[in-house]
C-alpha atoms as a PDB file:
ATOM      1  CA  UNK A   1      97.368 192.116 315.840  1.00  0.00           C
ATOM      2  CA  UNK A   2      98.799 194.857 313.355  1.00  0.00           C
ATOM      3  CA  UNK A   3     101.362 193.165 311.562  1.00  0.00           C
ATOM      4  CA  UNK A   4      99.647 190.128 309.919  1.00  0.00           C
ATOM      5  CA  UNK A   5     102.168 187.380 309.090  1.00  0.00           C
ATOM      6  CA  UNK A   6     100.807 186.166 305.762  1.00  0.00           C
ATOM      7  CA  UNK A   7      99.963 187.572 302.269  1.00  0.00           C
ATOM      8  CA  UNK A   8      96.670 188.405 302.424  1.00  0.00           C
ATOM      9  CA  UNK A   9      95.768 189.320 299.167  1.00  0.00           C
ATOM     10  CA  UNK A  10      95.779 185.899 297.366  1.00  0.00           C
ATOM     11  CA  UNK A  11      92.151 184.845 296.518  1.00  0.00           C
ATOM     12  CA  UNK A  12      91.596 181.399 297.557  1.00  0.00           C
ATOM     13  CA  UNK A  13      89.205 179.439 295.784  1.00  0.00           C
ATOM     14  CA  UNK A  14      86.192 178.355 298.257  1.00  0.00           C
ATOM     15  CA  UNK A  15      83.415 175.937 297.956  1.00  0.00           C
ATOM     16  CA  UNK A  16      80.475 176.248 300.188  1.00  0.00           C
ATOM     17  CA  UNK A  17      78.250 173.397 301.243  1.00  0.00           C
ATOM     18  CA  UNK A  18      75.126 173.994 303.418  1.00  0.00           C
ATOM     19  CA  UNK A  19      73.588 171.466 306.186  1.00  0.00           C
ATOM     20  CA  UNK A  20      70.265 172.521 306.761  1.00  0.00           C
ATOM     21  CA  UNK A  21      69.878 170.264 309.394  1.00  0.00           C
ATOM     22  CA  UNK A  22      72.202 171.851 311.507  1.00  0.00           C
ATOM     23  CA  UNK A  23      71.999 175.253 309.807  1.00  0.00           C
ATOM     24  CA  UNK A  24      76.014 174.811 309.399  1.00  0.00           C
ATOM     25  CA  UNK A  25      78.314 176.293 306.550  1.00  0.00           C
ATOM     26  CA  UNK A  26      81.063 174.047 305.636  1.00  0.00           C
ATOM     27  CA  UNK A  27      84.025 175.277 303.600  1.00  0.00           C
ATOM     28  CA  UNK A  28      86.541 173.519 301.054  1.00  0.00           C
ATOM     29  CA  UNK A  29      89.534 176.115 300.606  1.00  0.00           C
ATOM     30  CA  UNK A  30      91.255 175.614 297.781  1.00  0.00           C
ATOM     31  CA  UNK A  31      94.966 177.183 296.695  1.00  0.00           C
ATOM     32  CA  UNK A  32      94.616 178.433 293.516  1.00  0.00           C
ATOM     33  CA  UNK A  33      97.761 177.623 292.395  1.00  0.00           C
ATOM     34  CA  UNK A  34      97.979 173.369 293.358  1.00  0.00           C
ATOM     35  CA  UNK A  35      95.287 171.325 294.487  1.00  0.00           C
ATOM     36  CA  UNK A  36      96.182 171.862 298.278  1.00  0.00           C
ATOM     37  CA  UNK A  37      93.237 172.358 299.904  1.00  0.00           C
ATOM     38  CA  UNK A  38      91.165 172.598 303.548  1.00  0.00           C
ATOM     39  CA  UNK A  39      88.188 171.814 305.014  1.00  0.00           C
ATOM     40  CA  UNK A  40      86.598 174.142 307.991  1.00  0.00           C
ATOM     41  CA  UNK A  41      83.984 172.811 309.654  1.00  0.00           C
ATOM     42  CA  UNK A  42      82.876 169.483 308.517  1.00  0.00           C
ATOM     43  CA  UNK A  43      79.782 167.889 309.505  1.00  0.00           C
ATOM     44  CA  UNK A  44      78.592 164.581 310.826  1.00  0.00           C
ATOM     45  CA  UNK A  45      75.376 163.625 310.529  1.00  0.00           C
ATOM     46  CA  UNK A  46      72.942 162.364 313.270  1.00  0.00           C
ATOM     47  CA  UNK A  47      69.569 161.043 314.156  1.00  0.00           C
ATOM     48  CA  UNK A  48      69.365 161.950 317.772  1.00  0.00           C
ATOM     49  CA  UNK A  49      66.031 160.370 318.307  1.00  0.00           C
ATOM     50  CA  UNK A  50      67.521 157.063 317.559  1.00  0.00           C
ATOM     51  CA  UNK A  51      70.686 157.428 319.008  1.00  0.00           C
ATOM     52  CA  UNK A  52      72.200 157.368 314.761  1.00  0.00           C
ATOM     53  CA  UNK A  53      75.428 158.726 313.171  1.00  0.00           C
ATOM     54  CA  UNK A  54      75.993 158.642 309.396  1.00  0.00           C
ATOM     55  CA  UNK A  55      78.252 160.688 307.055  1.00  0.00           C
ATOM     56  CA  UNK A  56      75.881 162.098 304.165  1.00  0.00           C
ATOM     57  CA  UNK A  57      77.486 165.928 304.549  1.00  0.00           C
ATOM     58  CA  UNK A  58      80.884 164.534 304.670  1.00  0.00           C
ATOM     59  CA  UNK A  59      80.610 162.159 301.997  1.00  0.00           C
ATOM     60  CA  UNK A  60      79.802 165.012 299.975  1.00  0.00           C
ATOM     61  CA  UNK A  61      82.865 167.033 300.651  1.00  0.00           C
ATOM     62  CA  UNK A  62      85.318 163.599 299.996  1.00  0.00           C
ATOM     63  CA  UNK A  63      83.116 163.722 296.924  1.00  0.00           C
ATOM     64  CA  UNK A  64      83.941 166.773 295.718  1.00  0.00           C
ATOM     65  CA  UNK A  65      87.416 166.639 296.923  1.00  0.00           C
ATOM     66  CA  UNK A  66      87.981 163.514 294.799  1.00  0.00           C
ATOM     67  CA  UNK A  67      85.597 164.470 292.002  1.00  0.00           C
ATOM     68  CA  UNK A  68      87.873 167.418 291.593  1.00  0.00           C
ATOM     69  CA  UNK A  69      91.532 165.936 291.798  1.00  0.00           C
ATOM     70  CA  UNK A  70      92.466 167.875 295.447  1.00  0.00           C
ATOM     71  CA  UNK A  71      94.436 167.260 298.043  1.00  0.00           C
ATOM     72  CA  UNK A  72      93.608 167.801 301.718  1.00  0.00           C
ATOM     73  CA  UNK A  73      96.134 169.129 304.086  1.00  0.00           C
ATOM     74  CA  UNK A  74      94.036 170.126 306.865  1.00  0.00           C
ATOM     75  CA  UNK A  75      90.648 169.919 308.482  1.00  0.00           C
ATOM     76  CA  UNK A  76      90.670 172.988 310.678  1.00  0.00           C
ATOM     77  CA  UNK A  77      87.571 173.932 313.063  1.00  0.00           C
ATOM     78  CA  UNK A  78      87.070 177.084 314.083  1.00  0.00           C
ATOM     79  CA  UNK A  79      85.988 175.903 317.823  1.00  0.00           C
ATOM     80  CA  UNK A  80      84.205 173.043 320.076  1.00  0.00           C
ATOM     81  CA  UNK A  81      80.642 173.387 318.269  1.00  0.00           C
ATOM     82  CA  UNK A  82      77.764 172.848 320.490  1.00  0.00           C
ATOM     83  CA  UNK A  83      75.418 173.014 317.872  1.00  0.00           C
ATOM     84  CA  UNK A  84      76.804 170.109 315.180  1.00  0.00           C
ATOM     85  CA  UNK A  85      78.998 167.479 315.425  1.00  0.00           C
ATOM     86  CA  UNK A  86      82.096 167.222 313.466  1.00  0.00           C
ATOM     87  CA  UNK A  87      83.146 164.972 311.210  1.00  0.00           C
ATOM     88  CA  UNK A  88      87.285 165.295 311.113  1.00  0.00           C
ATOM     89  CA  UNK A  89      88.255 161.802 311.889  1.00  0.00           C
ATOM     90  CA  UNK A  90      85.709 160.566 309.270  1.00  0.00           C
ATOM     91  CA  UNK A  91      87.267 162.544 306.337  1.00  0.00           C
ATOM     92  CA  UNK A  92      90.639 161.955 307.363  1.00  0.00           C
ATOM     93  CA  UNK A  93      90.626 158.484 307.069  1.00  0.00           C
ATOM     94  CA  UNK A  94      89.493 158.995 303.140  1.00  0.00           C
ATOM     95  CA  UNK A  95      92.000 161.940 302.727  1.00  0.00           C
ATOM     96  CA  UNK A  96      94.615 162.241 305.408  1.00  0.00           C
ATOM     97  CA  UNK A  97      94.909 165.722 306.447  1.00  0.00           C
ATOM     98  CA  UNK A  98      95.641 167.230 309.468  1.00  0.00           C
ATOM     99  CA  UNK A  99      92.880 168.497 312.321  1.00  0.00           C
ATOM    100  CA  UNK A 100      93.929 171.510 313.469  1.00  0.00           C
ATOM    101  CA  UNK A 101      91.887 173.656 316.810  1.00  0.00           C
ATOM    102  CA  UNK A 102      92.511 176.517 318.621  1.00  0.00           C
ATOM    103  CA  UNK A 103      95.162 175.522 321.754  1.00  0.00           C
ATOM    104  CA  UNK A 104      92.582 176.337 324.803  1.00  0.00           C
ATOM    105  CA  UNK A 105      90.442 173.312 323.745  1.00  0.00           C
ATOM    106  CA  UNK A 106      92.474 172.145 326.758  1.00  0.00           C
ATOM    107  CA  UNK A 107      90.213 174.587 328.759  1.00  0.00           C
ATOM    108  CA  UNK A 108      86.883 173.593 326.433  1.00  0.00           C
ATOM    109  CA  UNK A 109      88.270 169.491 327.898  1.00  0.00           C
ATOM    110  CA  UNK A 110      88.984 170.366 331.677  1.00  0.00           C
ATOM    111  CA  UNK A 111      85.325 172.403 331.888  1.00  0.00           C
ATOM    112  CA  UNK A 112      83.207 169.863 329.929  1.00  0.00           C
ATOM    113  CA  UNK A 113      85.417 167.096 330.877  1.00  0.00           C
ATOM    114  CA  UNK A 114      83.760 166.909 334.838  1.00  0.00           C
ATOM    115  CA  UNK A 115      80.591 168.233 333.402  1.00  0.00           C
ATOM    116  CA  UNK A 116      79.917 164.905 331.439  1.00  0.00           C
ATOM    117  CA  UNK A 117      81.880 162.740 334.240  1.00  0.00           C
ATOM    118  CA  UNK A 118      84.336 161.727 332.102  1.00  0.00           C
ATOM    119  CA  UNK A 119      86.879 159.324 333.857  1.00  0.00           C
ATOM    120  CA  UNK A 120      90.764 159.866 333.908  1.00  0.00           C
ATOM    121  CA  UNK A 121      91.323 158.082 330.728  1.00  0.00           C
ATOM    122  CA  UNK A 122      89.893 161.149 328.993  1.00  0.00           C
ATOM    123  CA  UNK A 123      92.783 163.169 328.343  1.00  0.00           C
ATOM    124  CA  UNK A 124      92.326 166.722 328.672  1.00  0.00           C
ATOM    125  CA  UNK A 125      95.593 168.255 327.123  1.00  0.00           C
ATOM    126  CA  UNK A 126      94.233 168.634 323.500  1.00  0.00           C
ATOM    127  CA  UNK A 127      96.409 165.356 322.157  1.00  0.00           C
ATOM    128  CA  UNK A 128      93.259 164.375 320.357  1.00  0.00           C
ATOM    129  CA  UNK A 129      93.908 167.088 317.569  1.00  0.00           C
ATOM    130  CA  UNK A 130      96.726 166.975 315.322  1.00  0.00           C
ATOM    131  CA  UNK A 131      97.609 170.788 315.633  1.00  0.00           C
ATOM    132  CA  UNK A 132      96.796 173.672 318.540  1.00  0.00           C
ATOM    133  CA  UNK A 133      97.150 176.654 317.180  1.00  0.00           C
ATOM    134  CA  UNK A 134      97.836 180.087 319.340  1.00  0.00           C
ATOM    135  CA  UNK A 135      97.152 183.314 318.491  1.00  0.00           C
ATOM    136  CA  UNK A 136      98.934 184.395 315.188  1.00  0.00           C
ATOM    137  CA  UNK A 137     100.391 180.593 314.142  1.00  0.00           C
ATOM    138  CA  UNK A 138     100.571 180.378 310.770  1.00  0.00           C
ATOM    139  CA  UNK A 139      99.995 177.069 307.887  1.00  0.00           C
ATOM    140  CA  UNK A 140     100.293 176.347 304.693  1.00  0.00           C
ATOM    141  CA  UNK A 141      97.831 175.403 302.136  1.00  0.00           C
ATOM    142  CA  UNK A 142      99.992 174.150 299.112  1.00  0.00           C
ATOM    143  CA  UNK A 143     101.640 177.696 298.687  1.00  0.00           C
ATOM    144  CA  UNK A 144      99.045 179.505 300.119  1.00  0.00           C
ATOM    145  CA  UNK A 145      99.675 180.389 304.028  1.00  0.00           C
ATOM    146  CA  UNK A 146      97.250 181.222 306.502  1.00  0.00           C
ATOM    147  CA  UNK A 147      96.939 182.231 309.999  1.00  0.00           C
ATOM    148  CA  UNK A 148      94.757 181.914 312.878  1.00  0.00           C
ATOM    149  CA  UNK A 149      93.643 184.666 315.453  1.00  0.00           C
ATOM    150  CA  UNK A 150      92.558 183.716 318.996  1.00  0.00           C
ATOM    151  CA  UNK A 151      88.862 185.221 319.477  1.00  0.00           C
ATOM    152  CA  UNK A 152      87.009 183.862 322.872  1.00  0.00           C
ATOM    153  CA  UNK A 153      84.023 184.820 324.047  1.00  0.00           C
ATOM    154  CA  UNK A 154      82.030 182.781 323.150  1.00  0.00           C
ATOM    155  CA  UNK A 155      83.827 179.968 323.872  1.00  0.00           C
ATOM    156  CA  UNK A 156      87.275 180.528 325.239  1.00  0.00           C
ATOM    157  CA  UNK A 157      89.045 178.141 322.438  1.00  0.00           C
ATOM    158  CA  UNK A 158      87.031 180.371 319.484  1.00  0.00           C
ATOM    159  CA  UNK A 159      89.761 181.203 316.370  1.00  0.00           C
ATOM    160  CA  UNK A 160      89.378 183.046 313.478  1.00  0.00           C
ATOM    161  CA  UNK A 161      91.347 181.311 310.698  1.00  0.00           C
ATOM    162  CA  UNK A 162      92.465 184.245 308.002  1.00  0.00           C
ATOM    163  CA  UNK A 163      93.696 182.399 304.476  1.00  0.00           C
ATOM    164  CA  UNK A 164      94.412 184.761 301.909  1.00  0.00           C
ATOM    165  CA  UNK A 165      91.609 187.633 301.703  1.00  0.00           C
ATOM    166  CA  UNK A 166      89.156 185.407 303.567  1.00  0.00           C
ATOM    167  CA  UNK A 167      88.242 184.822 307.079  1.00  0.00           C
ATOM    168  CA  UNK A 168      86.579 181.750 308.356  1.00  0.00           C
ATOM    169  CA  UNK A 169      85.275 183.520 311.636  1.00  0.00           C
ATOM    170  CA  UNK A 170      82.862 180.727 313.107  1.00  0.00           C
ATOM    171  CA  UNK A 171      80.485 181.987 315.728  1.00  0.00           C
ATOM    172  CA  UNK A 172      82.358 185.227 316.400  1.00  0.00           C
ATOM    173  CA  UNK A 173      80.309 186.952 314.028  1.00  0.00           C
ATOM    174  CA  UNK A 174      77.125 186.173 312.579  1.00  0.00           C
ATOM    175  CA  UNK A 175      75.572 188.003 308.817  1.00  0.00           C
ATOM    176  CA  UNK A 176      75.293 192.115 310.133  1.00  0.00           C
ATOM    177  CA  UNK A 177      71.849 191.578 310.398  1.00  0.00           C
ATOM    178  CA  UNK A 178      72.188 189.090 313.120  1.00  0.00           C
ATOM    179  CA  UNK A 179      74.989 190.285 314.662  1.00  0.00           C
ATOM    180  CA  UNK A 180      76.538 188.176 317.066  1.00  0.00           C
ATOM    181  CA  UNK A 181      76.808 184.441 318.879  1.00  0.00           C
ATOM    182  CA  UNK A 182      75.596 183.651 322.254  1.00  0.00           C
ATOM    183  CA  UNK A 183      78.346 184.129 325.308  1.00  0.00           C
ATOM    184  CA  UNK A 184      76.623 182.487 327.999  1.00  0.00           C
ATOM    185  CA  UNK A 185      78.266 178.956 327.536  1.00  0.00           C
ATOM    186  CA  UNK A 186      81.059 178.076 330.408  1.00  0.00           C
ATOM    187  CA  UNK A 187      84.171 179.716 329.817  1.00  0.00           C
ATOM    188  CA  UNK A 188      81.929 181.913 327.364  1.00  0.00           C
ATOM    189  CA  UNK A 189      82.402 186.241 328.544  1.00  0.00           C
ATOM    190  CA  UNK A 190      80.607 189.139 326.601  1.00  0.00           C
ATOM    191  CA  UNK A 191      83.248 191.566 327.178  1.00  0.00           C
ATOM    192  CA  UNK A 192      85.873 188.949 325.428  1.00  0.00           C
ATOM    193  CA  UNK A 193      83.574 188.038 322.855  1.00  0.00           C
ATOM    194  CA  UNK A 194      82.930 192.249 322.131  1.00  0.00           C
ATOM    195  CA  UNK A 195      86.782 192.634 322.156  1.00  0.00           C
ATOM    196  CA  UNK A 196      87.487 189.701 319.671  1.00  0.00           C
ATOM    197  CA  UNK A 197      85.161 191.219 317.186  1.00  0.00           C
ATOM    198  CA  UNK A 198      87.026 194.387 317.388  1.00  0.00           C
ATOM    199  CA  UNK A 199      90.108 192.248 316.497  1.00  0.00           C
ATOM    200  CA  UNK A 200      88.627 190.878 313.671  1.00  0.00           C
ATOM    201  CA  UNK A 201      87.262 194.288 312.352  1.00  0.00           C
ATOM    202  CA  UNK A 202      90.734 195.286 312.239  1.00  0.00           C
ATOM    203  CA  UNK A 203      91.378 193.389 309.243  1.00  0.00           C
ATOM    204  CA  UNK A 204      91.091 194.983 305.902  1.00  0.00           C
ATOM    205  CA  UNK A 205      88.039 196.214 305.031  1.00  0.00           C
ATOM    206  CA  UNK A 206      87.311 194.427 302.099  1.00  0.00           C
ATOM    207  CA  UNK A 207      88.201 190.900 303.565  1.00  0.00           C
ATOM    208  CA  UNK A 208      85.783 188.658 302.589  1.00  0.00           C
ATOM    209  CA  UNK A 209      83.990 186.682 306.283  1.00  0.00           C
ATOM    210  CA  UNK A 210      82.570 183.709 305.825  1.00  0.00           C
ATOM    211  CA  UNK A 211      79.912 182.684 308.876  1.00  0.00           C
ATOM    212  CA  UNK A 212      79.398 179.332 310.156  1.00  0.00           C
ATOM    213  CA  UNK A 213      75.938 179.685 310.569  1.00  0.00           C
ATOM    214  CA  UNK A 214      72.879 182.167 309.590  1.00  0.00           C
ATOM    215  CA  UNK A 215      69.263 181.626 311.021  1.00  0.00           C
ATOM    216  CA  UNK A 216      68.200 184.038 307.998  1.00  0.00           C
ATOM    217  CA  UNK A 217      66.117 186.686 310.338  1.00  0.00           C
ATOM    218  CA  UNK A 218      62.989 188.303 308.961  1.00  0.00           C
ATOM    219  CA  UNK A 219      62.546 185.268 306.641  1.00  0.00           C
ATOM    220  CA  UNK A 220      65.665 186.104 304.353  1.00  0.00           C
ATOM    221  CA  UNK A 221      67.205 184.103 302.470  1.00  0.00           C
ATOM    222  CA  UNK A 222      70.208 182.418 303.978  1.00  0.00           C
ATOM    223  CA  UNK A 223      73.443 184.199 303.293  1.00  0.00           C
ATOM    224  CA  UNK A 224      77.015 182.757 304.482  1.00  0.00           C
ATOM    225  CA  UNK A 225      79.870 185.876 303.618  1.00  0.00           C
ATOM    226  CA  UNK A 226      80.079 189.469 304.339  1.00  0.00           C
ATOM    227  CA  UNK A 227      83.196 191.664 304.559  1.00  0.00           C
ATOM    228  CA  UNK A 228      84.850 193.632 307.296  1.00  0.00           C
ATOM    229  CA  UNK A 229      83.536 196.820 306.182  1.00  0.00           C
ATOM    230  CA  UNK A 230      79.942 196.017 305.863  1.00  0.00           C
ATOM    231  CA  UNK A 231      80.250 194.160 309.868  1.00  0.00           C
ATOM    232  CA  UNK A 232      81.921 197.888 311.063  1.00  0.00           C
ATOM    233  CA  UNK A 233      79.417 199.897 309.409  1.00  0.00           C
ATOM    234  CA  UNK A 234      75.969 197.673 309.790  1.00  0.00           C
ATOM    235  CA  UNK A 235      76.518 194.929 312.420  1.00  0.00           C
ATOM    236  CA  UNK A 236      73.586 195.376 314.526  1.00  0.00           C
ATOM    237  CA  UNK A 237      75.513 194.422 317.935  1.00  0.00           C
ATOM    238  CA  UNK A 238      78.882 195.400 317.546  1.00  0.00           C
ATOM    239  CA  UNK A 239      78.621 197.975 314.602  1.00  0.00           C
ATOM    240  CA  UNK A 240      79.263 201.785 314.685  1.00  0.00           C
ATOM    241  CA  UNK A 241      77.649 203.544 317.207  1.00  0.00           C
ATOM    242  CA  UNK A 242      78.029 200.017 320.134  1.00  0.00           C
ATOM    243  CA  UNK A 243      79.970 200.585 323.196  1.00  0.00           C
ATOM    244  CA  UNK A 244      81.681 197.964 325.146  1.00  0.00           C
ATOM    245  CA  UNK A 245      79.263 197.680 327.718  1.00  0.00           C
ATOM    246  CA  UNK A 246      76.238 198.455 325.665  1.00  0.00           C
ATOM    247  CA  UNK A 247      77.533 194.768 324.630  1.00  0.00           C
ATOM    248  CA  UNK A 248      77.818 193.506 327.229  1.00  0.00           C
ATOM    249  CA  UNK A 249      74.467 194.479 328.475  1.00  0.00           C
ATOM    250  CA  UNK A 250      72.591 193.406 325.416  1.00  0.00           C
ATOM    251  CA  UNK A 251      74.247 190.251 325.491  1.00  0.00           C
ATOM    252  CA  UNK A 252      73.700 188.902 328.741  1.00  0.00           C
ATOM    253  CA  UNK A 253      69.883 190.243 328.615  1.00  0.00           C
ATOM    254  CA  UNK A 254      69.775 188.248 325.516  1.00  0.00           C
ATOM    255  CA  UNK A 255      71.611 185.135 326.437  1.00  0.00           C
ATOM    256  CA  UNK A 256      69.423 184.285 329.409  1.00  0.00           C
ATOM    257  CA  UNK A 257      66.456 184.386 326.994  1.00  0.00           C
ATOM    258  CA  UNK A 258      67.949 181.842 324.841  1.00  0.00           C
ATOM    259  CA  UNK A 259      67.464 177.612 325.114  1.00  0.00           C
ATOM    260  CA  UNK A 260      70.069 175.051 325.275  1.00  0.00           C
ATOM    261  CA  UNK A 261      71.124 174.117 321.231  1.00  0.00           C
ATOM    262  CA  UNK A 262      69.205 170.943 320.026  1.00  0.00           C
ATOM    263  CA  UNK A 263      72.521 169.007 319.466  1.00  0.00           C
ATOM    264  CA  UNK A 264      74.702 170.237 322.509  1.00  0.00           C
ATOM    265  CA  UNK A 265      74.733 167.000 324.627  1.00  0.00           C
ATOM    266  CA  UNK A 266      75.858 164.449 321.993  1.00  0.00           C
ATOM    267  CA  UNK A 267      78.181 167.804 320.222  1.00  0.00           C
ATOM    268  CA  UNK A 268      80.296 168.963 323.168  1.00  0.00           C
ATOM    269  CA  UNK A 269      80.764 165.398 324.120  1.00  0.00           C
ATOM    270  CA  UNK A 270      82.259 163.955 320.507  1.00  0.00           C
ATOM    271  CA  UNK A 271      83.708 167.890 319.462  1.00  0.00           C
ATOM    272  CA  UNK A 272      85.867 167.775 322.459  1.00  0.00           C
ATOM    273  CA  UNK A 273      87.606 164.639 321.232  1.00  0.00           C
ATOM    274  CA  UNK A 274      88.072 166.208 317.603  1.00  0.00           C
ATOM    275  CA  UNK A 275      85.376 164.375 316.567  1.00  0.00           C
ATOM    276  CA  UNK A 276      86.270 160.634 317.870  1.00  0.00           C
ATOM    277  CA  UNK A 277      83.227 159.172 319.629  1.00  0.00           C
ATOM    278  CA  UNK A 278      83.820 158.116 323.803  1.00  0.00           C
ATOM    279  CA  UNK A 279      85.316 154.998 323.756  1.00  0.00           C
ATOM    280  CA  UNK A 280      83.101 151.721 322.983  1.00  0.00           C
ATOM    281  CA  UNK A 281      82.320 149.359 326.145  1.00  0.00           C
ATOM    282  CA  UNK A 282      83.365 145.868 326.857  1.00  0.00           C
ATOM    283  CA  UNK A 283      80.374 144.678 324.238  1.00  0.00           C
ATOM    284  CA  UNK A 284      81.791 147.268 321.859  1.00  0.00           C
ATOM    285  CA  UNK A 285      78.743 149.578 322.451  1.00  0.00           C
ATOM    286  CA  UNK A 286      79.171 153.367 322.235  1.00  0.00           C
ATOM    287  CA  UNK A 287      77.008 155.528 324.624  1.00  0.00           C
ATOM    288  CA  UNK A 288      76.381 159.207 325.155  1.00  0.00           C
ATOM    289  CA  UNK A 289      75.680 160.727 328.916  1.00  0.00           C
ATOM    290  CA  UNK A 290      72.848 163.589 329.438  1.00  0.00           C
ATOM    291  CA  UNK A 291      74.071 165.424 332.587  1.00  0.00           C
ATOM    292  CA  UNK A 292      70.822 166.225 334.699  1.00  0.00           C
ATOM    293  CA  UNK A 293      69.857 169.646 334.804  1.00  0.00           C
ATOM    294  CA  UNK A 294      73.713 171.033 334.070  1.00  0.00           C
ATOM    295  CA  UNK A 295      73.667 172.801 330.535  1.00  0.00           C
ATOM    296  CA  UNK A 296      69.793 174.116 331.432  1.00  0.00           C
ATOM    297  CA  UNK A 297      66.313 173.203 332.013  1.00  0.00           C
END
């Protein structure tokens, strides 16, 4: 994509929140010129051991949100995390808002869908969002647009969503230091996820990225934006200097070193119904299944 449909040189205004559990960057994107705002990326909180879900991290954002007088139009994720679980449907029943995902969740559904045995009554055509966005959609914040770019690769539903001089790019890219998110998940591809970056570095070089997560390496501390020009010039996977299938090579040597995430089961599970838990049995009990020896070992 060339020809970018929005005005991208509007600075929105963009509070960052931090779960450490999760190692997750949450953003409130703000129109500077109303109090229309987003949320990408919201966060749910949970005690796996015990099997608990509360809503610290997102009562913090309806905090703020409130405390500050805004308005939410959308909660927008960037993809089907496997590594928190969102909390959309929690915040929009303070707020409103729409939830907004990239359109091949429908693919994230079908895959992950048999893998956890869901039944028929689990509908797999992405109805559980309020918006699927292709490649290139636009929406508005107050009178702020933004668009959204379809990057896969590491998951085939991954979107970059562009508002003003920012992008919100997920796991596409990680700090340049880090360099880039696993591709190993089903549906994931290294040679997709090597071309979406390239997309992404076509954007101006001074765009500010904002990351979802960063595992700080070397002992760091934790940093959540960069810009397009620093990820060309210094990205230690995809930088200057990285073919294609010098990628893909690293990648897949990489990605068979790696473990399952801590949080994928009960994630992928709640994620793929934009954040709804499975429904509640006849007792009104709500359970979780942990396929055997499926996501790894």
């Amino acid at each position: 994509m060339t020809n970018y449909p929005v005005n991208m040189d509007i600075d929105p205004q963009i509070k960052m929140l931090f779960d450490e559990d999760s190692n997750t960057f949450t953003y409130v994107v703000k129109d500077p010129t109303s109090k229309s705002c987003a949320i990408i990326d919201s966060v749910m909180d949970i005690n796996y051991a015990a099997g608990g879900i509360s809503h610290e991290q997102a009562d913090e954002i309806i905090k703020y949100i409130k405390d500050n007088g805004l308005e939410l139009e959308w909660l927008l994720e960037t993809h089907v995390h496997a590594d928190h679980l969102s909390a959309a449907p929690y915040i929009q029943s303070k707020l409103g808002g729409k939830i907004g995902i990239g359109k091949n969740i429908t693919i994230i559904q079908d895959v992950f869908g048999k893998i956890f045995n869901e039944g028929t009554e689990f509908q797999r055509d992405g109805s559980q969002f309020d918006a699927l966005l292709d490649d290139g959609d636009t929406f508005t914040i107050g009178n702020m647009s933004g668009f959204s770019m379809h990057t896969p690769g590491h998951t085939p539903a991954c979107m970059v969503h562009v508002i003003g001089n920012a992008g919100f790019v997920g796991d596409t890219l990680f700090m340049p230091d880090a360099g880039t998110a696993r591709a190993d998940f089903p549906g994931g591809d290294a040679g997709d996820l090597y071309d979406s970056v390239q997309k992404v570095l076509e954007l101006p070089d001074d765009m500010q990225l904002y990351m979802c997560h960063d595992y700080a390496p070397g002992g760091r501390e934790v940093l959540y934006k960069t810009t397009v020009g620093e990820q060309k010039r210094g990205n230690i996977h995809t930088g200057e200097g990285h073919s294609r299938e010098e990628f893909i090579q690293m990648r897949q040597a990489r990605d068979a070193t790696l473990g399952v995430p801590r949080l994928i089961v009960p994630s992928l599970q709640i994620n793929m119904r934009a954040g709804n838990m499975p429904p509640a049995d006849d007792d009104g009990k709500t359970f979780l299944k942990v396929p055997v020896n499926v996501l790894g070992k």
